[in-house]
Protein backbone atom coordinates (compact mmCIF):
# COMPACT_ATOMS: atom_id res chain seq x y z
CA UNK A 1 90.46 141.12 -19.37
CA UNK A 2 87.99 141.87 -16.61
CA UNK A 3 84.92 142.26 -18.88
CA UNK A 4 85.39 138.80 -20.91
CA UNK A 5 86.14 137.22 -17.62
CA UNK A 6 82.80 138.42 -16.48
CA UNK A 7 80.96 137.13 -19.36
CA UNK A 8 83.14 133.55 -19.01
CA UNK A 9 81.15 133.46 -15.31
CA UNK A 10 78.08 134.38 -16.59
CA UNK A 11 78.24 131.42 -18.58
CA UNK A 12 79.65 128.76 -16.49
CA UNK A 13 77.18 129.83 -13.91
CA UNK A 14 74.17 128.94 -16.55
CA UNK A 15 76.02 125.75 -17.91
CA UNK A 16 77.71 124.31 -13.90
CA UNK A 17 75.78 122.82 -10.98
CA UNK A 18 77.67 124.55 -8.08
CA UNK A 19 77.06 122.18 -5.30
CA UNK A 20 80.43 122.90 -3.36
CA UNK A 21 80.71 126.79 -4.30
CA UNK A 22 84.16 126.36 -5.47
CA UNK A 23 82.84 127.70 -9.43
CA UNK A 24 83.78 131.64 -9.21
CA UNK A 25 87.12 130.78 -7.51
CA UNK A 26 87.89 127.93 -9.66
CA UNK A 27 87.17 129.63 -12.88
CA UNK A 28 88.71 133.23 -11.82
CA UNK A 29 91.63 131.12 -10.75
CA UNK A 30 92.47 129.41 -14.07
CA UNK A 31 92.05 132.39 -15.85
CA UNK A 32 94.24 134.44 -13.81
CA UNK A 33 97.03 131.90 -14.09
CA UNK A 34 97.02 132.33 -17.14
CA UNK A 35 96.66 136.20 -17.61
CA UNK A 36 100.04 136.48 -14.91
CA UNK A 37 101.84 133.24 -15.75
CA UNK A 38 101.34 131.10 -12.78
CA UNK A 39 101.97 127.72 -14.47
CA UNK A 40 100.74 125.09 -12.34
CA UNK A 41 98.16 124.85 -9.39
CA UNK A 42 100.66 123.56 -6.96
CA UNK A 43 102.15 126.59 -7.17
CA UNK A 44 99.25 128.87 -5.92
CA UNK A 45 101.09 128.37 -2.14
CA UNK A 46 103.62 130.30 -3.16
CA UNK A 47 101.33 133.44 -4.12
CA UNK A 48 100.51 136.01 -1.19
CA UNK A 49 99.68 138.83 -3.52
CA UNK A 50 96.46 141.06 -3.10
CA UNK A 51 95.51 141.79 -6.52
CA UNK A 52 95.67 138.33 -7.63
CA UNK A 53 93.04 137.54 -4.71
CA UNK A 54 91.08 140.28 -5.64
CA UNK A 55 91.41 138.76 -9.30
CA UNK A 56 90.65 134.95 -8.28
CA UNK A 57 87.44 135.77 -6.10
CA UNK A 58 87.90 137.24 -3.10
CA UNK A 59 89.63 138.88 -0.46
CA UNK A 60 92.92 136.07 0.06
CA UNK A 61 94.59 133.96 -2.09
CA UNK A 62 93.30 130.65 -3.52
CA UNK A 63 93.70 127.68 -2.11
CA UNK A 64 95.34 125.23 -4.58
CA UNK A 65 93.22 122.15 -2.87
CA UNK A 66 89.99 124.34 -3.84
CA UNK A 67 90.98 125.15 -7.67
CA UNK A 68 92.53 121.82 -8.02
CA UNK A 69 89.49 119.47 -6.92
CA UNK A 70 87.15 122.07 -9.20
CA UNK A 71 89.11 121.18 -11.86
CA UNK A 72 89.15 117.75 -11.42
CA UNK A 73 85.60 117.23 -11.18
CA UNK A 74 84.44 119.15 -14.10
CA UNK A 75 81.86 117.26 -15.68
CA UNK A 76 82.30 116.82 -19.57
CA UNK A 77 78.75 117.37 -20.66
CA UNK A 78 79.31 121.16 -19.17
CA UNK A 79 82.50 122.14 -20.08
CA UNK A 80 81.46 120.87 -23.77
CA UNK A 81 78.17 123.40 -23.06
CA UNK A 82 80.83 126.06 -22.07
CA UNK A 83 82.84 125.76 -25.11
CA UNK A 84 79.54 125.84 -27.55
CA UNK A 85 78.10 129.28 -25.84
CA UNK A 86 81.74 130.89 -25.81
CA UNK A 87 83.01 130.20 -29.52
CA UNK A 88 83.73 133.29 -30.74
CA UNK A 89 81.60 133.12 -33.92
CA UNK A 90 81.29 136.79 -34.72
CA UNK A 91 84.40 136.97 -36.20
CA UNK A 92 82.98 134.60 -39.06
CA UNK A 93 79.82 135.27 -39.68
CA UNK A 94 78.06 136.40 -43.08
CA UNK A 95 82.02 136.52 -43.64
CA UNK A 96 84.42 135.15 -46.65
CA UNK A 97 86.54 132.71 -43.38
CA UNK A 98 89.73 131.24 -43.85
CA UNK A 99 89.97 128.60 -40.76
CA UNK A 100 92.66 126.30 -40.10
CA UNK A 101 92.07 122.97 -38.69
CA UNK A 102 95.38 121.28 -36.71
CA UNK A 103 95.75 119.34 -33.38
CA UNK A 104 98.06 119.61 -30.28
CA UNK A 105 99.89 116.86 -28.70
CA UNK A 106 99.92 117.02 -24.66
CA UNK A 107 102.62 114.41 -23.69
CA UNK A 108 102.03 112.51 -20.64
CA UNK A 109 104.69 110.53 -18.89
CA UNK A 110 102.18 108.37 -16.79
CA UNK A 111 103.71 104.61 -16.74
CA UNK A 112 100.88 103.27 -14.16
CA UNK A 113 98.23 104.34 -16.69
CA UNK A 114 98.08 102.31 -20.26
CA UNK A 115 96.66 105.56 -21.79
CA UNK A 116 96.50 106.06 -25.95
CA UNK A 117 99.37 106.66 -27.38
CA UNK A 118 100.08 109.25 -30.20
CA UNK A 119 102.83 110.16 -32.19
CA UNK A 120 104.94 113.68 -31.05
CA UNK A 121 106.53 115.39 -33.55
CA UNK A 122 108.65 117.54 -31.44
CA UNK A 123 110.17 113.96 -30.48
CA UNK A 124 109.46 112.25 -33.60
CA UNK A 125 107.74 109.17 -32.03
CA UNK A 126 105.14 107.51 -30.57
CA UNK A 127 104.58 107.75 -26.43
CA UNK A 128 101.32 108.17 -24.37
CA UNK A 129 99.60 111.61 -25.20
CA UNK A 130 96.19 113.38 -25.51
CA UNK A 131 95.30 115.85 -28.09
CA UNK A 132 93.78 118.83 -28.88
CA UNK A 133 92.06 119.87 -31.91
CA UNK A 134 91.85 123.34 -32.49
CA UNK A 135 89.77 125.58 -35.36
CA UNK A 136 91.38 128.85 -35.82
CA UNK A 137 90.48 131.72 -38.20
CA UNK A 138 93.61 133.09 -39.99
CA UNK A 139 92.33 136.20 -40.61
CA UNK A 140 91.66 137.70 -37.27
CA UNK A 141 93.73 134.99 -35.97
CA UNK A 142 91.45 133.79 -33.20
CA UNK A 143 90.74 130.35 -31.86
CA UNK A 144 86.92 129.61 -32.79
CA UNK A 145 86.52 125.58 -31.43
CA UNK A 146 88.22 122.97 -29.69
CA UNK A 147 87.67 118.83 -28.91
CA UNK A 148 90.02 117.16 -26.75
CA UNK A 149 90.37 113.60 -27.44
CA UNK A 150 92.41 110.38 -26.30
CA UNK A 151 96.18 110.27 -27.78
CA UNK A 152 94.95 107.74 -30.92
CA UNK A 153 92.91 110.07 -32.16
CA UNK A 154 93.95 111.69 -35.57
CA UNK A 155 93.13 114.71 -37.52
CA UNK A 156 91.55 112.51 -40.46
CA UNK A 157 89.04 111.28 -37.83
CA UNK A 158 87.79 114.74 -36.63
CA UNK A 159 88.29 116.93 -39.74
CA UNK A 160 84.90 116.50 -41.33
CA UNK A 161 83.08 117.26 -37.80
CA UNK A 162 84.60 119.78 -37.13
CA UNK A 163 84.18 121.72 -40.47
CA UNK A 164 80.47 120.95 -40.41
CA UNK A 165 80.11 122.73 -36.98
CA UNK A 166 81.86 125.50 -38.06
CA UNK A 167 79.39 125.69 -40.97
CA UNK A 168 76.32 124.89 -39.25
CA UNK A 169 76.76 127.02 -36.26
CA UNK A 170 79.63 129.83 -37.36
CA UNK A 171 77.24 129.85 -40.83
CA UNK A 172 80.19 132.31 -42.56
CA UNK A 173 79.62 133.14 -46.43
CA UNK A 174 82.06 131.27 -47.72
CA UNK A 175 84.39 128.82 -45.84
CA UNK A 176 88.28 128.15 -47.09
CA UNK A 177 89.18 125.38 -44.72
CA UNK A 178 92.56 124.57 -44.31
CA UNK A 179 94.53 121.33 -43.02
CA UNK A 180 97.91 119.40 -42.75
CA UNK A 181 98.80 116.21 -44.12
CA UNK A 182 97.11 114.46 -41.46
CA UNK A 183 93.93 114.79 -42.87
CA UNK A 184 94.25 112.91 -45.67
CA UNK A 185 96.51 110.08 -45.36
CA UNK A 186 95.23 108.21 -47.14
CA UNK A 187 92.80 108.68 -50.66
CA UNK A 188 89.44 107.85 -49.00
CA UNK A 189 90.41 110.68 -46.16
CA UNK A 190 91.23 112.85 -48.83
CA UNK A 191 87.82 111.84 -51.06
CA UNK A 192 85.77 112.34 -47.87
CA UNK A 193 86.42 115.89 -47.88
CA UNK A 194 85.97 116.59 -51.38
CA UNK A 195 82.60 115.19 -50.95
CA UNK A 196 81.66 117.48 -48.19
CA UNK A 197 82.50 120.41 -50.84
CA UNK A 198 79.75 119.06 -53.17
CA UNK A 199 77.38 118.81 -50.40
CA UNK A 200 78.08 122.20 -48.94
CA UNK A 201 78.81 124.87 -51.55
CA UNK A 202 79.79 127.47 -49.98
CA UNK A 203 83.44 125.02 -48.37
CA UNK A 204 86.31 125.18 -50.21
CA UNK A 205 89.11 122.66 -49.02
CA UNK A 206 92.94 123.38 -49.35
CA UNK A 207 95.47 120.26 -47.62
CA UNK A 208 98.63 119.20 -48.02
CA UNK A 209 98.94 115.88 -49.50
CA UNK A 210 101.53 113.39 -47.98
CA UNK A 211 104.56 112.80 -50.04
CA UNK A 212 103.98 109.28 -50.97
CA UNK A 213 106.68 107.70 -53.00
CA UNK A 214 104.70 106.69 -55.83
CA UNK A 215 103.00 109.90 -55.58
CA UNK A 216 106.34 111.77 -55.73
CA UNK A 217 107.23 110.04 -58.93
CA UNK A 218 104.28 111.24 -60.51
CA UNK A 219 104.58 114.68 -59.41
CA UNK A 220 108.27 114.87 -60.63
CA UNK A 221 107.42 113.48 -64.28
CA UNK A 222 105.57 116.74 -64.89
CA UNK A 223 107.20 118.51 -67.28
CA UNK A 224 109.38 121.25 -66.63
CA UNK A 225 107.60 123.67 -69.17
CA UNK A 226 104.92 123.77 -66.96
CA UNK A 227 106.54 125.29 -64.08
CA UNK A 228 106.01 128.69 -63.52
CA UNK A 229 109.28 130.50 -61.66
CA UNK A 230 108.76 133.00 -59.24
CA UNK A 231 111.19 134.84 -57.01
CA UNK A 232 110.44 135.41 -52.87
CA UNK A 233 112.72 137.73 -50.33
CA UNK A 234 115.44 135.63 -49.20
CA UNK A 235 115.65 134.33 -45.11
CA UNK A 236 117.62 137.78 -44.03
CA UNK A 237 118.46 141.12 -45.23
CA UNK A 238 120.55 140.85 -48.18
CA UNK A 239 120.49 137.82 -49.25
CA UNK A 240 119.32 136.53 -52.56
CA UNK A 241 116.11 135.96 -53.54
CA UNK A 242 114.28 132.59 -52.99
CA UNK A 243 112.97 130.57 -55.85
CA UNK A 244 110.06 128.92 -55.97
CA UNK A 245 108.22 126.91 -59.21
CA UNK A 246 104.75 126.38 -59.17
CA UNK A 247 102.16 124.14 -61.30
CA UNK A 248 98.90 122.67 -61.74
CA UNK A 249 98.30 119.40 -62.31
CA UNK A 250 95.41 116.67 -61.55
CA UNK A 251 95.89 113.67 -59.48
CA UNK A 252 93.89 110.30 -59.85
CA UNK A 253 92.76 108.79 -56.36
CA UNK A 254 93.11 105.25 -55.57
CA UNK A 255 90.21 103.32 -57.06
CA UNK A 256 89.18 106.47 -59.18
CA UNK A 257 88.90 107.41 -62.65
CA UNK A 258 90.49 110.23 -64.73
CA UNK A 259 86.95 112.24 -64.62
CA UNK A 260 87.09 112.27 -60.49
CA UNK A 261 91.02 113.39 -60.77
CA UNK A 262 92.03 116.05 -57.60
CA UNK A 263 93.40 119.38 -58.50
CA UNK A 264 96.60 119.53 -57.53
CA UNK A 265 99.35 122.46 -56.87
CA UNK A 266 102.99 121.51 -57.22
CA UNK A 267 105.26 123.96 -55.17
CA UNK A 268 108.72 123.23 -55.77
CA UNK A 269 111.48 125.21 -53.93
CA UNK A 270 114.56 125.64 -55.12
CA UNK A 271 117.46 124.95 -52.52
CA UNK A 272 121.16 125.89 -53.62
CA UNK A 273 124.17 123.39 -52.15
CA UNK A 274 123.94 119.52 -51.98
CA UNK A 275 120.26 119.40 -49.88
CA UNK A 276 117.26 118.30 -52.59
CA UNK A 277 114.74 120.74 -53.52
CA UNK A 278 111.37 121.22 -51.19
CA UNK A 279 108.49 119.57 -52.63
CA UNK A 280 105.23 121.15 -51.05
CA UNK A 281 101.94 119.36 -52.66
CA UNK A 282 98.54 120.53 -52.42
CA UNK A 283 94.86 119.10 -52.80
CA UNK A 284 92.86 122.15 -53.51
CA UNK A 285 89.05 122.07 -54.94
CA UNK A 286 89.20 125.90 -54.72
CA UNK A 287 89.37 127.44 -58.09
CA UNK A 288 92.38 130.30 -56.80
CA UNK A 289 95.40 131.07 -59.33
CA UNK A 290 98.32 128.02 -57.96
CA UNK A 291 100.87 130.31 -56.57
CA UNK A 292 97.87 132.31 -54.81
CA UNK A 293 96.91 129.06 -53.30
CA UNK A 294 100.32 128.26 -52.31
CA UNK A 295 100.54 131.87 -50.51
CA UNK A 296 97.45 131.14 -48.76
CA UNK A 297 98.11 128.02 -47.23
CA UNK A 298 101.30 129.29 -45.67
CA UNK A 299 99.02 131.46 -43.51
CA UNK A 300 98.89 128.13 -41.74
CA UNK A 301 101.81 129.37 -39.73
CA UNK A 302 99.77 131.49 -37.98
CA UNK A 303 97.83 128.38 -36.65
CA UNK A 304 101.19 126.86 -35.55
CA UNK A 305 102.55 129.96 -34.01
CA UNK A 306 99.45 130.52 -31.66
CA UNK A 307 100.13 127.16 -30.44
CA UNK A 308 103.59 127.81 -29.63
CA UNK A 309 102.74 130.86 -27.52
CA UNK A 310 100.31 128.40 -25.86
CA UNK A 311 102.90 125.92 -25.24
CA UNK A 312 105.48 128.76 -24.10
CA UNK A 313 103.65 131.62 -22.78
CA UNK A 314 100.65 129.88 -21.44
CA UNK A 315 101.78 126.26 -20.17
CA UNK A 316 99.40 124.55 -22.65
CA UNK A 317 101.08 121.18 -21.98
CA UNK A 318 100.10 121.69 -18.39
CA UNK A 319 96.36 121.44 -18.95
CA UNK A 320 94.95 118.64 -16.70
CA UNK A 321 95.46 114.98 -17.69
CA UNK A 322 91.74 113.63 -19.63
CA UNK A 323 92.49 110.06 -17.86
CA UNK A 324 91.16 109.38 -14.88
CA UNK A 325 93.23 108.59 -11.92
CA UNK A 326 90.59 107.54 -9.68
CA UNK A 327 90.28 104.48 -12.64
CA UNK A 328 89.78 100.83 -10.64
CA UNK A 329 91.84 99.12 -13.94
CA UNK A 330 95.12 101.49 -14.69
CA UNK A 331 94.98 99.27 -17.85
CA UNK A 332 91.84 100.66 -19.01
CA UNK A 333 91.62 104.24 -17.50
CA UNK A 334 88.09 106.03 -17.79
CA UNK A 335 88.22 109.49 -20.28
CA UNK A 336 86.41 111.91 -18.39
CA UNK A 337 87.45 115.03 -21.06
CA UNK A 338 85.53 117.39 -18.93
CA UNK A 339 89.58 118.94 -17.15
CA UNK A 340 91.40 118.65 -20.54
CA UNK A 341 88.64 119.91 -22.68
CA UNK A 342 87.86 122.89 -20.09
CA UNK A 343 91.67 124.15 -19.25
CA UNK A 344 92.23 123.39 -23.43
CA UNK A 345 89.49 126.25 -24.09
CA UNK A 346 90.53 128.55 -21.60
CA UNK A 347 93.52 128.91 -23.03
CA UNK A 348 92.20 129.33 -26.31
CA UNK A 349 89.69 132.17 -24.10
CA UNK A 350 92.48 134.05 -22.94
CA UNK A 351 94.88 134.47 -25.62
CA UNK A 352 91.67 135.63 -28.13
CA UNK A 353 91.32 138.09 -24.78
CA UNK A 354 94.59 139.59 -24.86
CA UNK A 355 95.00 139.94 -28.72
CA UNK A 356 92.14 141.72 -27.90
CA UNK A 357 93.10 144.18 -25.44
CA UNK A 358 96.62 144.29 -28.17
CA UNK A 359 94.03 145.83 -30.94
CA UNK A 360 93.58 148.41 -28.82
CA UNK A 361 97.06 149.31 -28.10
CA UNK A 362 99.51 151.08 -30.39
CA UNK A 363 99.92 149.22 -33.74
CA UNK A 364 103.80 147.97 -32.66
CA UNK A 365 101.67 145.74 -30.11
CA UNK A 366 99.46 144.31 -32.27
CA UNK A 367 99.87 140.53 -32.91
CA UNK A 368 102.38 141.07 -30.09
CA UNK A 369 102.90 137.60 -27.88
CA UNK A 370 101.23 137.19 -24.63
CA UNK A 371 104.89 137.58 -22.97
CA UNK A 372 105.34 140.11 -24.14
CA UNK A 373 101.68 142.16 -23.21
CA UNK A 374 102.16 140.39 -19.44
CA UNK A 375 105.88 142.07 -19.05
CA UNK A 376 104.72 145.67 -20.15
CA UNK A 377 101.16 145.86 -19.03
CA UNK A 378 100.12 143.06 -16.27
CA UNK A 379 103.35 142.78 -14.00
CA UNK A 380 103.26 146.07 -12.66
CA UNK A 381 103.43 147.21 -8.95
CA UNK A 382 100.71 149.27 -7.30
CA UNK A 383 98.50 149.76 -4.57
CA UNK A 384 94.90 148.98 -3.90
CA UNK A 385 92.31 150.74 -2.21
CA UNK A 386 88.71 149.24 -0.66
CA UNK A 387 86.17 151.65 -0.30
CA UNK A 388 82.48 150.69 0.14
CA UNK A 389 81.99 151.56 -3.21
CA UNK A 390 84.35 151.12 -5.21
CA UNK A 391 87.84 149.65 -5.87
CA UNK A 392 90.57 151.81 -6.93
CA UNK A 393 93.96 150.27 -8.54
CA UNK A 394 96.65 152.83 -8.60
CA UNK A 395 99.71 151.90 -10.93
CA UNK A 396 102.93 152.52 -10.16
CA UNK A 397 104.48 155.02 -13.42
CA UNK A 398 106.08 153.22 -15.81
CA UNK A 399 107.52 153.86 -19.68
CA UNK A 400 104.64 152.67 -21.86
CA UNK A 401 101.42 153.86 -19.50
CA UNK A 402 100.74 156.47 -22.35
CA UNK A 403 99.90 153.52 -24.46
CA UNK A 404 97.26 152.06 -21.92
CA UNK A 405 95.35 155.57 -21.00
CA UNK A 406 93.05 155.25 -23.71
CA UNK A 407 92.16 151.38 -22.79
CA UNK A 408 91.76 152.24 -19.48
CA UNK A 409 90.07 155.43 -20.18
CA UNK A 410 87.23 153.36 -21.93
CA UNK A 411 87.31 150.53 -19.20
CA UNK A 412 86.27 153.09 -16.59
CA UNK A 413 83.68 155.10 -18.61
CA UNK A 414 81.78 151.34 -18.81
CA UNK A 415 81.51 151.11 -15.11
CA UNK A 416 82.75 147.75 -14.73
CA UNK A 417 81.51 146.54 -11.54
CA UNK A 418 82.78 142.94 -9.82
CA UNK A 419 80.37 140.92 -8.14
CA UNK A 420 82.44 138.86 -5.81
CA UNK A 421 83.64 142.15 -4.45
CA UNK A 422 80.19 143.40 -2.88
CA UNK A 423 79.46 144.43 -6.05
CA UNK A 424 82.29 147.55 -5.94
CA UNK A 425 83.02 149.60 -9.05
CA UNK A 426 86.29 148.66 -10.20
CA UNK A 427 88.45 151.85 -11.04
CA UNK A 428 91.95 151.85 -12.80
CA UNK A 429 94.47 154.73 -12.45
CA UNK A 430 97.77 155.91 -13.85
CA UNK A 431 99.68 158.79 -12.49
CA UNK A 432 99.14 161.98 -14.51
CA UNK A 433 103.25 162.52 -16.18
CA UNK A 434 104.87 165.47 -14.49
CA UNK A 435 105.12 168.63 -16.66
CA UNK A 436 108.50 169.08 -18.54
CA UNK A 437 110.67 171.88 -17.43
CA UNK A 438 112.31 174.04 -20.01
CA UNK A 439 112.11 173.75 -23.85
């Protein structure tokens, strides 16, 4: 983590004005908190630990009143500059990309603020929110972009932005951009992004279409013949197979003629007992076989599963509020995004960090939840040692160090050196496993 931590300063020292000298700490901070878990900046009091000092910036803990008034005042114009120079667009360049476009709903219970409201799926209604919309590449399942925006803001309204800048500035081979229903509810959102695939030919769209009642009826009049049945591995071991029945057919947009018709795949799962089959449409101008389509687009789930190990593992819905409090009307708060759309990235930051450092591990840790990499490699006990050279971290022994020799046998042959430390050279140690006796 140290390394991409080091580059994350780098940058925020070339993109922040650091009148106050708060930036290293601040920035360290928030990344640490969310590298051990610390959940909310209130509850930096409570830490007295060494290494997380030495991890945040300097020799004592951080002050909560430091990091917190850093992160209020981050200017949006920089943290946007932040985001731009950090998007990780390596992993889809001069490449065939598959990138998933979805937001993230941060409910906010503020009653003194008339902020936007959105509607929360988790809740299944409407309440005062802001969002964040996320591009994420499915196959090396990495965030690559991210816009914050007020709670009324919906994934029709941002979905042909952000595909352009992933075109424009990630410039992969080919681009298979995938979205939920919420970019095209309606036929002009859908039409809008079909036309971006004639202007750029090297975008290939895939989203679901919303189940529209009318729509529905047309779907179900296809005829049966020209389902094709195909059988899946049922939920658990054992049980029978699933079935699924898949066609191709075209749908006319509102206002349009038979000529500008929308592919369309029909996915049709077959549920035994008294519940109605699944009905999973899709709008598709890519030219794959249906039920290859249909397997592609549930890659999706990666998207959605990354943003519950946000939500769970690295307090996403405790990213600072976008509203400002400070606002002389509480009817008509200012948006200063610069808090939610810096915290929103750093999350994104650190999780593409740790799946990282996972790659590197044994292959049972690969994909593995950022729990799960905090409770065997990060909370460990140890001691620390200040020389005027160097610093040494000595780990206690514990069961899976074999696995994290090699990563830390690379980390010291770099010569990772941290600057807020007097420049030291940082050195990581395991104790060496004592020699079996006998057979």
């Amino acid at each position: 983590m140290l390394p991409a931590a080091l580059a994350w300063l780098q940058t925020a020292q070339e993109c922040f004005d650091d009148e106050y000298g708060s930036l290293t700490t601040g920035l360290l901070t928030s990344v640490a908190m969310l590298v051990v878990g610390v959940e909310r900046v209130f509850h930096l009091d409570e830490i007295e630990d060494r290494g997380f000092a030495l991890l945040s910036g300097g020799y004592r803990p951080p002050s909560r009143h430091t990091v917190g008034a850093w992160r209020r005042h981050i200017p949006w114009q920089t943290a946007d500059a932040f985001c731009r120079r950090t998007s990780p667009w390596e992993w889809i360049r001069d490449q065939e990309a598959r990138v998933s476009f979805d937001e993230h709903t941060v409910p906010r219970w503020t009653k003194k603020f008339s902020i936007r409201k959105g509607f929360i799926t988790t809740r299944n209604k409407h309440m005062r929110c802001e969002k964040l919309f996320y591009g994420y590449d499915l196959l090396s399942r990495r965030y690559l972009l991210m816009r914050a925006t007020p709670g009324n803001v919906e994934l029709r309204d941002v979905a042909c932005p952000l595909t352009r800048r992933v075109l424009d500035v990630g410039q992969p081979k080919q681009l298979r951009a995938y979205f939920d229903a919420g970019a095209g509810k309606s036929d002009a959102n859908v039409r809008t992004l079909f036309d971006l695939t004639t202007e750029k030919p090297n975008l290939d769209v895939i989203l679901r279409a919303v189940r529209y009642q009318h729509r529905m009826r047309q779907w179900k009049a296809t005829p049966r013949e020209e389902f094709v049945r195909y059988e899946e591995p049922g939920p658990y071991v054992g049980a029978p197979p699933k079935e699924i029945y898949v066609a191709e057919t075209r749908t006319v947009l509102k206002g349009e003629d038979e000529s500008q018709a929308v592919r369309t795949i029909l996915g049709r799962d077959l549920v035994r007992g008294p519940k109605k089959d699944r009905w999973n449409p899709l709008y598709t101008s890519g030219d794959e076989p249906p039920y290859q389509e249909i397997k592609d687009f549930r890659q999706r789930q990666h998207h959605e599963q990354a943003y519950r190990i946000g939500v769970y593992d690295q307090f996403l819905d405790a990213v600072p509020c976008g509203y400002d409090k400070q606002s002389p009307n509480p009817k008509r708060p200012r948006f200063p995004r610069g808090p939610l759309q810096m915290l929103g990235w750093l999350v994104a930051l650190v999780l593409n960090a740790i799946m990282d450092l996972a790659d590197q591990l044994p292959s049972r840790f690969h994909q593995a939840h950022v729990r799960t990499i905090r409770r065997t490699f990060f909370h460990r006990p140890g001691d620390i040692y200040l020389t005027p050279e160097a610093v040494i971290v000595w780990l206690d022994k514990f069961g899976e160090q074999q696995a994290l020799q090699p990563v830390l046998d690379r980390f010291n042959a770099a010569g990772h050196r941290v600057p807020w430390l007097d420049n030291r050279l940082l050195v990581l140690s395991l104790p060496t496993p004592a020699a079996r006796a006998g057979p």
